[in-house]
Protein backbone atom coordinates (compact mmCIF):
# COMPACT_ATOMS: atom_id res chain seq x y z
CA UNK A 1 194.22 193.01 152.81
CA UNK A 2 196.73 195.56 151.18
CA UNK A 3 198.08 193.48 147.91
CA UNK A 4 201.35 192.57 148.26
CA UNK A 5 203.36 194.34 145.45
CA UNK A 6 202.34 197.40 146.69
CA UNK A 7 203.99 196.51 150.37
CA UNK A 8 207.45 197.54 150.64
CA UNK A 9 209.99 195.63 153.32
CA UNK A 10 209.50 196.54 156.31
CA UNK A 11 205.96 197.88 156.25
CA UNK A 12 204.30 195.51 158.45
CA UNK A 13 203.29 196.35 162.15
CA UNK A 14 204.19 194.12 164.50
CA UNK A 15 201.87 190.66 163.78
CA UNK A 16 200.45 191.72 160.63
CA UNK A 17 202.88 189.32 158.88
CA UNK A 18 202.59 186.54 160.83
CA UNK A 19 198.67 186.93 159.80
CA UNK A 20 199.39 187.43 156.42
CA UNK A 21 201.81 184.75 155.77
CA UNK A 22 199.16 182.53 156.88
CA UNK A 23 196.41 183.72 154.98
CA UNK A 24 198.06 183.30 151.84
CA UNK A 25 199.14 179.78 152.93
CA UNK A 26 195.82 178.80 153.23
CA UNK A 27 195.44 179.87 149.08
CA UNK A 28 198.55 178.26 148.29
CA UNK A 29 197.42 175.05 150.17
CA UNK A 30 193.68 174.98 148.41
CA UNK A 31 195.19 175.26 144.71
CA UNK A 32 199.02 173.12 145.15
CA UNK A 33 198.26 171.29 148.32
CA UNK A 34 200.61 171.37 151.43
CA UNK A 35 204.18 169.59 149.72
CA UNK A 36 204.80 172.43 148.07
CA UNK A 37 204.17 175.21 150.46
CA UNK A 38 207.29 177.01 150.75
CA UNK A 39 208.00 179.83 153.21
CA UNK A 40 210.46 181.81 151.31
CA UNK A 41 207.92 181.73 148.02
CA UNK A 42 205.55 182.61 150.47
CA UNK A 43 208.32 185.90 151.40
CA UNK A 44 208.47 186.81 147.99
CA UNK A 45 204.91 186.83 147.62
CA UNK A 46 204.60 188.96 150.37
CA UNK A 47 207.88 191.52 149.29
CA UNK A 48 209.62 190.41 152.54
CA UNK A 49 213.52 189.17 152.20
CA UNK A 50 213.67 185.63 152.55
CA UNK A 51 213.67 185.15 156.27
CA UNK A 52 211.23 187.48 157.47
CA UNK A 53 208.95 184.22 157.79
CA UNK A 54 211.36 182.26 159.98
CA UNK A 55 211.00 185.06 162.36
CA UNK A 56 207.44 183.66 162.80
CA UNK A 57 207.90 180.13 161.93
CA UNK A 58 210.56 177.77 162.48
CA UNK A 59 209.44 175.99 159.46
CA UNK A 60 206.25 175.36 157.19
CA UNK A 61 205.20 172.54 160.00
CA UNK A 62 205.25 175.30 162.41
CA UNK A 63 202.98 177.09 160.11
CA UNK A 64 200.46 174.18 159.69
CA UNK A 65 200.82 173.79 163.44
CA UNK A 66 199.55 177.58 163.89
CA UNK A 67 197.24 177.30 161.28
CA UNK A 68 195.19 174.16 162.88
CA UNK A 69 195.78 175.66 166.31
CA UNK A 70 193.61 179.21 165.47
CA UNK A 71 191.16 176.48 163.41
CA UNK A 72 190.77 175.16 166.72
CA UNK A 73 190.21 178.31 168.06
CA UNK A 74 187.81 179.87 165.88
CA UNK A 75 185.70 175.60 165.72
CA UNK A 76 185.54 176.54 170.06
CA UNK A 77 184.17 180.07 169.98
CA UNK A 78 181.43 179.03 167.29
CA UNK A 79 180.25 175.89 169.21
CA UNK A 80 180.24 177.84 172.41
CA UNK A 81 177.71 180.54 171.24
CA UNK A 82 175.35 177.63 170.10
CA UNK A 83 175.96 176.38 173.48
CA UNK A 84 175.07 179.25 175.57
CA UNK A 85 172.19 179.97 173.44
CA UNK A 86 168.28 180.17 174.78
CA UNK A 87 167.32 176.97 172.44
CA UNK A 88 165.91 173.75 173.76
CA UNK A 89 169.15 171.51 174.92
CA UNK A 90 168.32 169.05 171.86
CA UNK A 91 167.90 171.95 169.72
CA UNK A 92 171.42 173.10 170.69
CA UNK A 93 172.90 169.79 170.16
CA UNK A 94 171.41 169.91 166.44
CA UNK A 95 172.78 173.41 165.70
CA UNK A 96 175.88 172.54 167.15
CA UNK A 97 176.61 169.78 164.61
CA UNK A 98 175.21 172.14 161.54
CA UNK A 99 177.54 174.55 162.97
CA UNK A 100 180.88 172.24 162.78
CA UNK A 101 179.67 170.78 159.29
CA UNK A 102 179.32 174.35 158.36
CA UNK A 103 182.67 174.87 159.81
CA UNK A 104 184.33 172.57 157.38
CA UNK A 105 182.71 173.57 154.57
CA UNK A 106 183.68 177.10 155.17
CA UNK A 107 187.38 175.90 156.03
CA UNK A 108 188.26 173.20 153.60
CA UNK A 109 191.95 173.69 154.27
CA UNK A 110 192.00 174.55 157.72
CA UNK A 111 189.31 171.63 158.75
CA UNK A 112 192.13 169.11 156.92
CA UNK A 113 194.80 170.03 158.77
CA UNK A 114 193.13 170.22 162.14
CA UNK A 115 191.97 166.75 161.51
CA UNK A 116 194.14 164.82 158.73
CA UNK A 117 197.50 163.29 159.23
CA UNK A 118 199.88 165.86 158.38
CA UNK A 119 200.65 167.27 162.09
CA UNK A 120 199.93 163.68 163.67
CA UNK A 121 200.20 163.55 167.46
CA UNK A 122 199.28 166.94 169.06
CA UNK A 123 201.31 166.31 172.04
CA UNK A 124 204.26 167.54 169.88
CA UNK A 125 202.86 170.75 169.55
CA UNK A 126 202.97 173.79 172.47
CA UNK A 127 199.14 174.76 172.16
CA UNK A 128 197.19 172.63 169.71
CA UNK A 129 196.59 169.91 172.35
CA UNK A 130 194.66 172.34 174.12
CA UNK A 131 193.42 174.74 171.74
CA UNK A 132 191.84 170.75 170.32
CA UNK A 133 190.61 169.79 173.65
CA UNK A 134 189.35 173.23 174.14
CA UNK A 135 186.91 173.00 171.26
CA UNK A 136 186.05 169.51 171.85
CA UNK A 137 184.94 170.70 175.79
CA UNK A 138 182.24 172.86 174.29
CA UNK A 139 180.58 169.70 172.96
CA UNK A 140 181.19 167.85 175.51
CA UNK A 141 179.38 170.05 178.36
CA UNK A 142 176.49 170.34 175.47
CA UNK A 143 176.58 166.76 176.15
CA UNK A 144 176.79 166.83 180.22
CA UNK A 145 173.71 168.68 180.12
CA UNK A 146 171.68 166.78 177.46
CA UNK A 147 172.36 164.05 179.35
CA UNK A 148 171.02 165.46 182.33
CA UNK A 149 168.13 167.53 181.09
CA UNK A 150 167.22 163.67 178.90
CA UNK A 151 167.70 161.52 181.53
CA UNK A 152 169.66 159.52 179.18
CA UNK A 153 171.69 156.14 180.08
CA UNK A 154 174.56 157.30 178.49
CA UNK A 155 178.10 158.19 179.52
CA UNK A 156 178.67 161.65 177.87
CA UNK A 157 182.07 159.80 176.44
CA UNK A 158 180.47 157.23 174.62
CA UNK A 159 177.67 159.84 173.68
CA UNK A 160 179.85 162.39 172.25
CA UNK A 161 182.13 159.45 170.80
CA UNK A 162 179.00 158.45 168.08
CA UNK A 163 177.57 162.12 167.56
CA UNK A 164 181.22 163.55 166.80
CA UNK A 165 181.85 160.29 164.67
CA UNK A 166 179.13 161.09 162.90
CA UNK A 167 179.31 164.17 162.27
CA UNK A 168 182.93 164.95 161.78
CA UNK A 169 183.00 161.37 159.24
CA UNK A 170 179.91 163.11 157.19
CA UNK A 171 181.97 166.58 157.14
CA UNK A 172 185.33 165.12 155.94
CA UNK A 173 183.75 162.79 153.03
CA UNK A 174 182.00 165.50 151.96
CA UNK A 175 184.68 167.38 151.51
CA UNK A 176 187.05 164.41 150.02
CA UNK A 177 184.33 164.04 147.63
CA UNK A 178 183.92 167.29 146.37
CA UNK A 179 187.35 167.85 145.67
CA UNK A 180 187.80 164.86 144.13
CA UNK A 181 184.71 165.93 141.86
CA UNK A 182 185.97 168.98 141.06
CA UNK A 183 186.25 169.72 136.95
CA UNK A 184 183.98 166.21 136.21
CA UNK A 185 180.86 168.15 136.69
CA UNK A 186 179.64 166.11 133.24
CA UNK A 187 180.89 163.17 134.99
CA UNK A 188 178.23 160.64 136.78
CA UNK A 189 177.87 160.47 140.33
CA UNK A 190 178.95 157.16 141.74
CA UNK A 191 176.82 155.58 144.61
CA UNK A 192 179.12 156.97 147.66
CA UNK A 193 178.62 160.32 146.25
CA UNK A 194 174.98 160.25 145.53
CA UNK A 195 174.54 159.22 149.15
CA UNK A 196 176.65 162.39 150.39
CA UNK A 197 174.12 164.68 148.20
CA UNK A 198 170.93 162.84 149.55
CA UNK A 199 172.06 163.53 152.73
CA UNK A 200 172.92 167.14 151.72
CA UNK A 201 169.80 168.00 150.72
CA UNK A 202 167.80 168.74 153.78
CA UNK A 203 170.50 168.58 156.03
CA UNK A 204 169.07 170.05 158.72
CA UNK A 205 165.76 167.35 158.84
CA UNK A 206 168.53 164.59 158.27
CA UNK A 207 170.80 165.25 161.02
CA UNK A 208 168.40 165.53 163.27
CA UNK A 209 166.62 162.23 161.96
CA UNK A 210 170.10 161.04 163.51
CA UNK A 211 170.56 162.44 166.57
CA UNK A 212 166.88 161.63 167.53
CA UNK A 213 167.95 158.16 167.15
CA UNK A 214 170.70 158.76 168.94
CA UNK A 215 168.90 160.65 171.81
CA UNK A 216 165.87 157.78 171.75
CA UNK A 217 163.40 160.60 170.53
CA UNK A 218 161.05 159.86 167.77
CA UNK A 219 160.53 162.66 165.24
């Protein structure tokens, strides 16, 4: 990324600032959280004049809207290559919750807005419905077949329901309670958290001591 002092107005190709006025809302996001985003400090940053960004975005909601939409996007195309992959079915299943846990740890700010409360109900929004349903398909026909390959007595709803809960719940208090440990590294662990690092540490072996249980496999 060129830095942005040394960008004059008007030296973006067509698209380039739409990406960058993203990527440096996602840095603005991690270190002042979303409140105080503002897309003309986000301009100024960039050495645009002050409305360049409403050329892209309507408003900062829009922004958060795009922002969860690609999250979506990008979640969909990683889950899909552990789909398609030569692994056992089970074994897919496994790497595709490593894969989304790995997701959020990867996207702190990204994972929050695809999931928290900020852009509430996604029928609002041209696009994140779908790009959300989209990525939640690629589980769910992970699901079709383990079901099928298993023999399980499941409905791939009610399947998918307690291996997403699980997963996605594990991902977002991890990441609640790192941040809130950030800069108390002295500080002593309360229970909650200890139980997030136990379940850290090996959590390949761990998640799959769950989804074994789930599955009615015994390790």
């Amino acid at each position: 990324m060129v830095p942005s002092s040394k960008l004059g107005k008007g030296n973006y190709h067509h698209g380039e600032l739409r990406q960058l006025l993203m990527d440096s809302a996602l840095v603005h996001i991690a270190a002042h959280g979303t409140e105080k985003l503002s897309l003309r400090a986000l301009a100024r940053e960039a050495n645009v004049s002050p409305t360049a960004p409403f050329r892209h975005f309507a408003n900062k909601h829009a922004l958060f809207v795009a922002l969860a939409t690609e999250g979506f996007q990008r979640l969909e195309e990683r889950v899909r290559v552990v789909g398609q992959s030569s692994m056992r079915v089970d074994e897919r299943l496994l790497a595709a919750a490593l894969t989304y846990i790995e997701f959020a740890d990867e996207n702190p700010v990204v994972y929050q807005l695809m999931f928290g409360s900020i852009l509430g109900d996604f029928s609002e929004f041209e696009g994140l419905g779908a790009a959300a349903s989209d990525a939640y398909g690629e589980l769910d026909k992970l699901l079709v077949e383990v079901i099928e390959v298993m023999q399980l007595p499941y409905d791939e709803l009610v399947l998918g329901g307690l291996i997403w809960s699980a997963i996605h719940g594990f991902a977002s208090l991890r990441l609640n309670v790192s941040g809130q440990d950030r800069g108390q590294t002295n500080a002593p662990k309360l229970r909650p958290a200890q139980a997030l690092i136990a379940m850290s540490e090996g959590l390949e072996a761990n998640l799959k001591i769950m989804i074994d249980g789930l599955l009615g496999q015994s390790s």
